[in-house]
C-alpha atoms as a PDB file:
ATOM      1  CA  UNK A   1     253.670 230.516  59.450  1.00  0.00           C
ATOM      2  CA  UNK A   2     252.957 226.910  60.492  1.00  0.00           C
ATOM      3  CA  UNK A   3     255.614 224.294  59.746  1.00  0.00           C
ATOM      4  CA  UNK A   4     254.629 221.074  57.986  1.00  0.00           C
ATOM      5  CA  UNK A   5     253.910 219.427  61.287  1.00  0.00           C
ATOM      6  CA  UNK A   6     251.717 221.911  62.732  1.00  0.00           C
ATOM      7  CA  UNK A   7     249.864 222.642  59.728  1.00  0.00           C
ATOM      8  CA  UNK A   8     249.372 218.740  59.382  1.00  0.00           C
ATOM      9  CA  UNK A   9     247.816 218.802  62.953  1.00  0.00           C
ATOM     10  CA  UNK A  10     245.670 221.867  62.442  1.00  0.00           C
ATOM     11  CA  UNK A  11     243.961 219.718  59.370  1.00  0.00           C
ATOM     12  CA  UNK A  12     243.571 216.828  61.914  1.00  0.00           C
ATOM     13  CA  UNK A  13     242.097 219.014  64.187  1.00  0.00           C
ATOM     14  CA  UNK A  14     239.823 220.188  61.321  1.00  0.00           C
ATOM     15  CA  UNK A  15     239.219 216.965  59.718  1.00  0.00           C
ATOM     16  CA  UNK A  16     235.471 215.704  59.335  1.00  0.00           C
ATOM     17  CA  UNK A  17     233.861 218.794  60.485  1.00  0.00           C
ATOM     18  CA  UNK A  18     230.951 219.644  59.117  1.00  0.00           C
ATOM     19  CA  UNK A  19     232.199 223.340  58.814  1.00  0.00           C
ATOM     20  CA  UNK A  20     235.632 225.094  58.328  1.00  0.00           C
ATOM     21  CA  UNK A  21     234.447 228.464  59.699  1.00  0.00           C
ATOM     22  CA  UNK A  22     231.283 230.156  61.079  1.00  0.00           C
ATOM     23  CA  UNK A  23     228.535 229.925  59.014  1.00  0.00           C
ATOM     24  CA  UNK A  24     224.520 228.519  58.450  1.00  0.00           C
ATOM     25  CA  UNK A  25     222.504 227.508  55.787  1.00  0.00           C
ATOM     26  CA  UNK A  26     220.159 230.447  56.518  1.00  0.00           C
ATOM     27  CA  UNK A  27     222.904 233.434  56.108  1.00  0.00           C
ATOM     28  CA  UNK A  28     224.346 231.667  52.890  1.00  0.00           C
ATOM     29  CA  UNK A  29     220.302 231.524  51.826  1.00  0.00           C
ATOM     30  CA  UNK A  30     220.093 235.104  52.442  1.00  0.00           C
ATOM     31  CA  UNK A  31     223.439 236.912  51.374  1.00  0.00           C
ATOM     32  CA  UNK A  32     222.261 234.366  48.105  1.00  0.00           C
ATOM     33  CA  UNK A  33     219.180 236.598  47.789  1.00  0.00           C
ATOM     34  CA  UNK A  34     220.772 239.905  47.678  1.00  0.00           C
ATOM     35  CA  UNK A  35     221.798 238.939  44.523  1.00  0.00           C
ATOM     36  CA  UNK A  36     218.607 239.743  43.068  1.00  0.00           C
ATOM     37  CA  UNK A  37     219.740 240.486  39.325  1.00  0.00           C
ATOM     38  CA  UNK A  38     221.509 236.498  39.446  1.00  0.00           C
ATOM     39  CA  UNK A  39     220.606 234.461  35.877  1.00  0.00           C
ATOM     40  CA  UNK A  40     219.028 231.479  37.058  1.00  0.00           C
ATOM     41  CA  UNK A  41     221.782 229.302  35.610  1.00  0.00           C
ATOM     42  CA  UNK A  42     224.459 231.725  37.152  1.00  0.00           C
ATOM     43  CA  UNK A  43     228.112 230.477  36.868  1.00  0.00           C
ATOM     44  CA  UNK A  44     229.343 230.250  40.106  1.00  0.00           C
ATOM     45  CA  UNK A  45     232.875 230.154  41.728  1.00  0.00           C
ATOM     46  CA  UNK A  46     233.507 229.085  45.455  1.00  0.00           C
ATOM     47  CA  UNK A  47     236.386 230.201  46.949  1.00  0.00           C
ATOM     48  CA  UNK A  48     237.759 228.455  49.241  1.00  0.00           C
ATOM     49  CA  UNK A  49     234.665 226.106  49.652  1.00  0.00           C
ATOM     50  CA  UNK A  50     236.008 223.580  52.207  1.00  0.00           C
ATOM     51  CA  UNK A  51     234.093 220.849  52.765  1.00  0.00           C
ATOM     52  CA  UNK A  52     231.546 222.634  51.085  1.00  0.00           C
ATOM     53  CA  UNK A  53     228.214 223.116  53.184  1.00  0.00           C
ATOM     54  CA  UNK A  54     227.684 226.345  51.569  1.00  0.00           C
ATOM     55  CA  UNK A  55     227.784 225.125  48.039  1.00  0.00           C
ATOM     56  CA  UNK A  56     225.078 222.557  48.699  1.00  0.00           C
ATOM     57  CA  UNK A  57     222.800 225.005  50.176  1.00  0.00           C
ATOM     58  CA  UNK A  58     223.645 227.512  46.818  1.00  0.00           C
ATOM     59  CA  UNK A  59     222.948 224.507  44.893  1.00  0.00           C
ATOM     60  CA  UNK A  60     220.324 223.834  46.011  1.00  0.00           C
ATOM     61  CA  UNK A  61     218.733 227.718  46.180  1.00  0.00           C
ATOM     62  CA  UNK A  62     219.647 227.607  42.409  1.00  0.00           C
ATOM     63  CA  UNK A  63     219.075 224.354  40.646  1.00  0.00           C
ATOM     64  CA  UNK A  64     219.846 225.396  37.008  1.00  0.00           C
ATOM     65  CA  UNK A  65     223.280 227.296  38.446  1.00  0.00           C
ATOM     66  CA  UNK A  66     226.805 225.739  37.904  1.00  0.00           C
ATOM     67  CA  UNK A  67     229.354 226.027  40.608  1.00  0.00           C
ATOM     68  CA  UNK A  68     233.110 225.464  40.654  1.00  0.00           C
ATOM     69  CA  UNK A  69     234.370 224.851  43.881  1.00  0.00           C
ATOM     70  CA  UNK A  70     238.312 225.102  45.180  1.00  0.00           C
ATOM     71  CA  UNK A  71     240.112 224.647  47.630  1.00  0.00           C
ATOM     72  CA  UNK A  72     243.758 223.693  48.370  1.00  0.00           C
ATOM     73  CA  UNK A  73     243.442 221.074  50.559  1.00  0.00           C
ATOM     74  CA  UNK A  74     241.733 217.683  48.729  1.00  0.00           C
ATOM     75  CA  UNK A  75     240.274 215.907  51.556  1.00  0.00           C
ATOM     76  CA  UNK A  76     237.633 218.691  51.758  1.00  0.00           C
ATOM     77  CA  UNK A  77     236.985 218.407  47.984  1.00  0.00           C
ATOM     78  CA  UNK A  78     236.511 214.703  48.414  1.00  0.00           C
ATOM     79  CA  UNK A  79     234.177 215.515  51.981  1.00  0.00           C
ATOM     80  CA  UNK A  80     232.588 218.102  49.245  1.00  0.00           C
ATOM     81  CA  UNK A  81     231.787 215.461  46.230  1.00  0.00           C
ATOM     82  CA  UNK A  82     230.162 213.059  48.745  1.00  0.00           C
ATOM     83  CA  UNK A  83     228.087 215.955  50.369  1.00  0.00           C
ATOM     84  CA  UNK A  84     226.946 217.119  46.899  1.00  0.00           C
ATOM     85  CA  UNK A  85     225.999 213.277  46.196  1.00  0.00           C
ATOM     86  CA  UNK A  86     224.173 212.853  49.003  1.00  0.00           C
ATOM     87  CA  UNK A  87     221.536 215.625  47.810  1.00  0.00           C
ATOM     88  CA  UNK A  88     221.633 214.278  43.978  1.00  0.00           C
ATOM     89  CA  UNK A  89     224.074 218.044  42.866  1.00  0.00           C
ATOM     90  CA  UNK A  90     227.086 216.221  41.711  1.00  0.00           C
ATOM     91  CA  UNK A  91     226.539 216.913  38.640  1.00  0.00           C
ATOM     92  CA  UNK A  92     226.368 220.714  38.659  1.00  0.00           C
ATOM     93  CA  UNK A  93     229.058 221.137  41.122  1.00  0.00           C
ATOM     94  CA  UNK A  94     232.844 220.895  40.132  1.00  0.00           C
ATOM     95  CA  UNK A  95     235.277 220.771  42.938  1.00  0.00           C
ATOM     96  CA  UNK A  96     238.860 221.373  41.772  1.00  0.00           C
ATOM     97  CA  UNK A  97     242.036 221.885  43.583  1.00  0.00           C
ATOM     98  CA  UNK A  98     243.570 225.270  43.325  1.00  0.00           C
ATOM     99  CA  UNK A  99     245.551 227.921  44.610  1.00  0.00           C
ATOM    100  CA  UNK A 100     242.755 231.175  45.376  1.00  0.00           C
ATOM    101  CA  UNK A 101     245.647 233.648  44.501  1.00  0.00           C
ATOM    102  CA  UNK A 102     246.619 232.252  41.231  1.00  0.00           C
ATOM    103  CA  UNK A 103     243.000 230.644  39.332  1.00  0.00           C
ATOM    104  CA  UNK A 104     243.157 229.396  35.959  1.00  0.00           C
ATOM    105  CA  UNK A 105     240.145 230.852  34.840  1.00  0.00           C
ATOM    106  CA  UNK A 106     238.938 233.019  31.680  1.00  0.00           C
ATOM    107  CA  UNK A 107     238.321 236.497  32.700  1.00  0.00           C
ATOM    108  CA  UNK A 108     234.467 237.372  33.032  1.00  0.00           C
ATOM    109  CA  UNK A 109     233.735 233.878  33.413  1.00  0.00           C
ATOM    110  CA  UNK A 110     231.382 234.076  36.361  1.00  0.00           C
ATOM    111  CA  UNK A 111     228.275 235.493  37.623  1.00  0.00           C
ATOM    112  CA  UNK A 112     228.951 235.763  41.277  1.00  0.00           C
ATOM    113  CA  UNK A 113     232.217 234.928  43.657  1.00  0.00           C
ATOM    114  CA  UNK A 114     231.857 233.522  46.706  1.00  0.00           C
ATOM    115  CA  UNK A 115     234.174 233.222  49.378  1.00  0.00           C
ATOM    116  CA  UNK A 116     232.654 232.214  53.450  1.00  0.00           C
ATOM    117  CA  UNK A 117     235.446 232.641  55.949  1.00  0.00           C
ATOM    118  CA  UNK A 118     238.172 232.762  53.032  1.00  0.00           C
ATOM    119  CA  UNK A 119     239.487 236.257  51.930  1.00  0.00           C
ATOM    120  CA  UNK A 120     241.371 236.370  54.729  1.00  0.00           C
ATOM    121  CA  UNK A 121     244.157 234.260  53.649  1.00  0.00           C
ATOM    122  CA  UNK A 122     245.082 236.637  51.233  1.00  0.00           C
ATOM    123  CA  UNK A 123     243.829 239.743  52.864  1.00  0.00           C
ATOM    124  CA  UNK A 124     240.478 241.265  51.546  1.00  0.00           C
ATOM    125  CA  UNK A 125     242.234 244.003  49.507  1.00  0.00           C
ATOM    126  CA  UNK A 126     244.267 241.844  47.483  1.00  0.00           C
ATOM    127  CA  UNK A 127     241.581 238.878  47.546  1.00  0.00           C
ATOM    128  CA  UNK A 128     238.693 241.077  46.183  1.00  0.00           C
ATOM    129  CA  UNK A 129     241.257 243.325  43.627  1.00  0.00           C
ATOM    130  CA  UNK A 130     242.817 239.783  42.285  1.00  0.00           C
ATOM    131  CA  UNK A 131     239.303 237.970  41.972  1.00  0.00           C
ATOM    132  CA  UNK A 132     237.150 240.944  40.345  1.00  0.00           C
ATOM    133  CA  UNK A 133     238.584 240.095  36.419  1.00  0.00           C
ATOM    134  CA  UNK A 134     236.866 236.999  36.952  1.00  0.00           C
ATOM    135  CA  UNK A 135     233.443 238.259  37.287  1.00  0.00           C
ATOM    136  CA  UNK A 136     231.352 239.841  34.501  1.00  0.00           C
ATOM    137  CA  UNK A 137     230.225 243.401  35.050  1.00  0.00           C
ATOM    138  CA  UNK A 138     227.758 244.172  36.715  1.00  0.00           C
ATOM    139  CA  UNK A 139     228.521 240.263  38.273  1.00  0.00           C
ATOM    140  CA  UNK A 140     228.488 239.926  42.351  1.00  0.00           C
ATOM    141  CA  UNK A 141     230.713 239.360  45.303  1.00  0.00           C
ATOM    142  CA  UNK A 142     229.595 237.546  48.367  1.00  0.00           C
ATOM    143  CA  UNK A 143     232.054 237.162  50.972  1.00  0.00           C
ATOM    144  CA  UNK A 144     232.045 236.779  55.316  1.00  0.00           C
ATOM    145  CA  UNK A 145     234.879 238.436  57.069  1.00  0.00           C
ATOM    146  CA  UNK A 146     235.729 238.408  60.762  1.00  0.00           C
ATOM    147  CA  UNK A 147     235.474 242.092  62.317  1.00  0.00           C
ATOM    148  CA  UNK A 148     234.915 243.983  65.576  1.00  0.00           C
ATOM    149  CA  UNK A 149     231.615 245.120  66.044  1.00  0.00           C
ATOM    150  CA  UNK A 150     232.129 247.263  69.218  1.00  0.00           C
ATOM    151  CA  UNK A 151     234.923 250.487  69.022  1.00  0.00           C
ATOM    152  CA  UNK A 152     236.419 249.272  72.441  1.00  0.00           C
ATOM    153  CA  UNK A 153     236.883 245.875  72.435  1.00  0.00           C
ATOM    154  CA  UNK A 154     237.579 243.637  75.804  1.00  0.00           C
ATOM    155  CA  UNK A 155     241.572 243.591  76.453  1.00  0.00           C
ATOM    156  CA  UNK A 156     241.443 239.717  76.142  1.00  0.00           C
ATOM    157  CA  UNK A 157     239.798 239.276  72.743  1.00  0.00           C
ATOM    158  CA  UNK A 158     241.574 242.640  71.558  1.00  0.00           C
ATOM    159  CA  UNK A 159     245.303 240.895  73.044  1.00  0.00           C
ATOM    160  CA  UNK A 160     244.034 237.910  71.018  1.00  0.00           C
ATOM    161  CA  UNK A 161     243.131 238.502  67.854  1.00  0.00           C
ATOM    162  CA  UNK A 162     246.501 241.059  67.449  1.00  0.00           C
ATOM    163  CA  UNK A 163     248.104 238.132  67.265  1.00  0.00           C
ATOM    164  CA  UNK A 164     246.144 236.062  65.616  1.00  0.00           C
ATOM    165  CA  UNK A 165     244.855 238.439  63.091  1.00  0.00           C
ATOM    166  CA  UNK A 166     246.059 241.629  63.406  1.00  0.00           C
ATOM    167  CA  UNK A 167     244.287 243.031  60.254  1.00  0.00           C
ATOM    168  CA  UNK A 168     240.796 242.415  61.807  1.00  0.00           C
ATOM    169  CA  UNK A 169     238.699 245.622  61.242  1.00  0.00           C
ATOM    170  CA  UNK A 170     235.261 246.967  61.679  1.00  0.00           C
ATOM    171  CA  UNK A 171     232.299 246.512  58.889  1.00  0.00           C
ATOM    172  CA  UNK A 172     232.619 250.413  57.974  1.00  0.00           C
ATOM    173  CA  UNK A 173     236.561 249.826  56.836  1.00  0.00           C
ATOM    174  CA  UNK A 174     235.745 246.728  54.679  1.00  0.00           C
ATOM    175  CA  UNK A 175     232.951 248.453  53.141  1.00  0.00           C
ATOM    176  CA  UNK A 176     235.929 251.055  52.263  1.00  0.00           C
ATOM    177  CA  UNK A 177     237.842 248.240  51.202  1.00  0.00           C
ATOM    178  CA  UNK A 178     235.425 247.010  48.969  1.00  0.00           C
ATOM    179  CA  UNK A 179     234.663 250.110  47.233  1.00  0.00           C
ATOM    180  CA  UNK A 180     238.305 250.719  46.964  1.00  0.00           C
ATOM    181  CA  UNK A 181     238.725 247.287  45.252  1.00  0.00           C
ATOM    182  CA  UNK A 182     236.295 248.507  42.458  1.00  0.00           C
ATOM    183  CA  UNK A 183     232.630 246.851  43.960  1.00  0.00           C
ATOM    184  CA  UNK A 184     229.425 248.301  45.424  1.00  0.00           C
ATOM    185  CA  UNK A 185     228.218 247.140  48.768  1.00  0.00           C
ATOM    186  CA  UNK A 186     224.195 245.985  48.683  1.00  0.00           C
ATOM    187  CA  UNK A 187     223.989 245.601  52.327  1.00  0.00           C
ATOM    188  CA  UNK A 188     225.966 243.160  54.809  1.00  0.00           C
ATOM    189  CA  UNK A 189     224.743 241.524  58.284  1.00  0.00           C
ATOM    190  CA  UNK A 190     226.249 239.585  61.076  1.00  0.00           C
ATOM    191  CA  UNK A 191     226.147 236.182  61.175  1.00  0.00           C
ATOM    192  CA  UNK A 192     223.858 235.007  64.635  1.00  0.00           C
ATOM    193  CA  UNK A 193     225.763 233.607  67.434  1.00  0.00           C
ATOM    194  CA  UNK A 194     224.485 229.746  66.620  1.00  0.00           C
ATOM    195  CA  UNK A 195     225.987 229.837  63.591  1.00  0.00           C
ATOM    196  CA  UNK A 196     229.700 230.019  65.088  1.00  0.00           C
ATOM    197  CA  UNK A 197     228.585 226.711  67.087  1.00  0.00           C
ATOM    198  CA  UNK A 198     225.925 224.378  65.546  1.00  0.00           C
ATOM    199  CA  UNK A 199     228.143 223.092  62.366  1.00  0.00           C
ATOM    200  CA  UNK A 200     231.531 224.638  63.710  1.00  0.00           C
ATOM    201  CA  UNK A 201     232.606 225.142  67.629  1.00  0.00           C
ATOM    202  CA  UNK A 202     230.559 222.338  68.958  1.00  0.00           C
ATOM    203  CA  UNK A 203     231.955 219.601  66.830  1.00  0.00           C
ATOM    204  CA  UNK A 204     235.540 220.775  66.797  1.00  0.00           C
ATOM    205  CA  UNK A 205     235.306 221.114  70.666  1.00  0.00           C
ATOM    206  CA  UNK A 206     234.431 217.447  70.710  1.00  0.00           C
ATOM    207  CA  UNK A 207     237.225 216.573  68.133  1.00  0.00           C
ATOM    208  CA  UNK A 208     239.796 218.642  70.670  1.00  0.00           C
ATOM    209  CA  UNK A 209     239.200 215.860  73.213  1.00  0.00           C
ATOM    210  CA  UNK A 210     240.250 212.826  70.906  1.00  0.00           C
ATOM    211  CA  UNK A 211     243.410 214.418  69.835  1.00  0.00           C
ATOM    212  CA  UNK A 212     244.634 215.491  73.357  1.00  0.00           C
ATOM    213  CA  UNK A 213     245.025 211.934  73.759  1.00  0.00           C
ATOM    214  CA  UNK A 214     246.144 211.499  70.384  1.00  0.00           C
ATOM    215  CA  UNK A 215     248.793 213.658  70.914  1.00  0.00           C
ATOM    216  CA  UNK A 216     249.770 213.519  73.841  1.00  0.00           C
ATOM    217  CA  UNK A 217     253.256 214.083  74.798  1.00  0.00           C
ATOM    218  CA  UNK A 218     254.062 216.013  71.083  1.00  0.00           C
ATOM    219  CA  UNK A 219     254.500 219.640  72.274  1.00  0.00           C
ATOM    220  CA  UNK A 220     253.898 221.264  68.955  1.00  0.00           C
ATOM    221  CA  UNK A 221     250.782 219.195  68.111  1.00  0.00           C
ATOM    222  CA  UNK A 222     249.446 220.087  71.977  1.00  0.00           C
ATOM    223  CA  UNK A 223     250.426 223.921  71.317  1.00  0.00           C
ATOM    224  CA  UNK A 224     248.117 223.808  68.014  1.00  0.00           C
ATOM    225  CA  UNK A 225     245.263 222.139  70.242  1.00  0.00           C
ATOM    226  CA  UNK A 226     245.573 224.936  73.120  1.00  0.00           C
ATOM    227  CA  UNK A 227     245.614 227.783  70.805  1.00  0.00           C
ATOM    228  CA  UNK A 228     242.285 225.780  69.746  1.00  0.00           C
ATOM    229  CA  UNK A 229     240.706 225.930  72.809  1.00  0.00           C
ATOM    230  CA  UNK A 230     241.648 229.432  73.248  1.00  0.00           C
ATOM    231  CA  UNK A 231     239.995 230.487  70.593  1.00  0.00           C
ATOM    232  CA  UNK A 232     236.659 228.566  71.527  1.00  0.00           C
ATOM    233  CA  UNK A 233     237.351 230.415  75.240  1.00  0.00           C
ATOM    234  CA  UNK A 234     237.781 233.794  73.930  1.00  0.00           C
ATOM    235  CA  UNK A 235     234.018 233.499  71.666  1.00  0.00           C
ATOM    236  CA  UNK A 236     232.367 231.756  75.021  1.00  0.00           C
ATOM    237  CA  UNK A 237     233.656 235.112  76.829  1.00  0.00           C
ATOM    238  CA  UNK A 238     233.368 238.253  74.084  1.00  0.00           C
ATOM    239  CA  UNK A 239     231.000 236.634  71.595  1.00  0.00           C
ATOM    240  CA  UNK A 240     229.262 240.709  71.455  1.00  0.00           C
ATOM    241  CA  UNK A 241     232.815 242.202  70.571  1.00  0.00           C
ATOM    242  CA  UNK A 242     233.151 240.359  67.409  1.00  0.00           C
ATOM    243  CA  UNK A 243     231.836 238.330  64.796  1.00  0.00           C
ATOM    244  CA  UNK A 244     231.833 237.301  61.078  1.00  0.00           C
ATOM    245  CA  UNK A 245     229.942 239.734  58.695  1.00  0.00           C
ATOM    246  CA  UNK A 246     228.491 239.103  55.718  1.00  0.00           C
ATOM    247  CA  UNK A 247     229.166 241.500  52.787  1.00  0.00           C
ATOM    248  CA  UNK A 248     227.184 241.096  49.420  1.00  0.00           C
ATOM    249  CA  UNK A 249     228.635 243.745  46.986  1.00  0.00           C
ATOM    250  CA  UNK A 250     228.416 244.195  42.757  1.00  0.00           C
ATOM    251  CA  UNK A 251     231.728 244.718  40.303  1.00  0.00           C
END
C-alpha cells in the first residue's frame, strides 16, 4: 500500500499519458465486436476508464451508444472530457468520479461493462461477482487482465511479478474465474506486443527522465521511479512470458 506521497508521485509519473495500461485502438475495436448481440444505442459503463482512449474508440465504433465513464482519480476524467471533445462525443460520454467497488447505479442498467487494465484492483473474482447486477441478462463483459502465457516462466519476471502481483494467472484460470463469477467466455486474445509501447511504455519512459531530475534527492519519489523502470526492463527482457489478455464474456 502506497502512502500519500508515493501514490502522489506514481500519478506524476502517470500524468499526461496517453494510456494508463497496455492497450490499442484495434484490440478495443475487436473485443467491441464480439459483442455481436450489442443494441446499437447500448448503455455502456467504463470501468476504470482513465484518461479514456478506449472510450473514444467505443464511441466512436457505436455512435448511437451512451457511455458512463469512472474513475477515481479526476485529472483523467478531465484528460477524458477534452479527448471526447476533440472527436465531437462529449455529448454521449459521461465521465463521473467513483469508487469501482461501491457504484451508484440501478441494477440491470447496462448493456455491456468494460474494464481495460482495471479488475485488478479489486481482484477479478470480486470485480466481475460485484459488477454482474449491473448488467442486464444476457448483457456483456469485456475486460484485459495481465497473465502468464508460458507454464515456466523466466526466474526474473516470475521473482517480479510475485511481488508485484502475486495473483497473476494464466488465461485458462480466469476463464474459470469468469464462469465461476456467473458469465460465459466468447473467446479472448492477447494483446500484440506494440500495444504495451506505442500509447503506454514509450511515453512513460520519456516522462521517467523529467522526473529523475524532478526528484532528485527524494528517496521515496526515486524508489517509485526505479520500480518504473523495472518494470519497462522486465517487458524489454520476457515480453513472450506474459502479457495482457483480452476476455469478452456474457452474464
Amino acid at each position: 500500500m502506497m502512502d500519500d506521497h508515493r501514490l502522489d508521485v506514481f500519478f506524476d509519473v502517470h500524468c499526461g499519458l496517453p494510456r494508463q495500461g497496455p492497450g490499442d485502438a484495434k484490440s478495443t475495436r475487436k473485443a467491441l465486436r464480439l459483442c455481436r448481440d450489442l443494441p446499437s444505442d447500448a448503455n455502456i459503463l467504463d470501468i476504470g476508464c482513465g484518461p479514456g482512449a478506449q472510450t473514444v474508440v467505443i464511441a466512436e465504433a457505436l455512435p448511437e451508444a451512451r457511455i458512463t465513464a469512472i474513475d477515481a482519480h479526476e485529472p483523467y476524467l478531465k484528460q477524458l472530457q477534452d479527448r471526447a471533445k476533440s472527436v465531437a462525443c462529449d455529448t454521449r460520454i459521461s465521465a463521473q468520479r467513483h469508487d469501482m467497488s461501491q457504484l451508484p447505479f440501478t441494477p440491470g442498467s447496462f448493456d455491456l461493462v468494460w474494464a481495460e487494465g482495471s479488475a485488478y484492483i479489486m481482484g477479478v473474482s470480486h470485480a466481475l461477482r460485484t459488477w454482474r447486477p449491473l448488467l442486464q441478462n444476457g448483457g456483456y463483459i469485456a475486460l484485459t487482465e495481465l497473465v502468464w502465457l508460458t507454464k515456466n516462466p523466466p526466474a526474473k519476471a516470475s521473482e517480479f511479478f510475485t511481488m508485484e502481483y502475486p495473483d497473476m494467472t494464466t488465461p485458462d484460470k480466469i476463464v474459470s474465474i469468469i464462469a465461476e463469477a456467473g458469465y460465459q467466455t466468447l473467446d479472448h486474445f492477447t494483446l500484440p506486443d506494440h500495444a504495451w509501447w506505442d500509447d503506454y511504455y514509450t511515453p512513460l519512459s520519456t516522462r521517467l527522465q523529467s522526473l529523475e531530475k524532478k526528484y532528485a534527492g527524494d528517496e521515496a519519489a526515486m524508489a517509485v521511479i526505479e520500480l518504473t523502470k523495472k518494470e519497462l526492463a522486465i517487458r524489454e527482457q520476457f515480453s513472450a512470458s506474459y502479457g495482457y489478455e483480452f476476455f469478452v464474456a456474457r452474464k
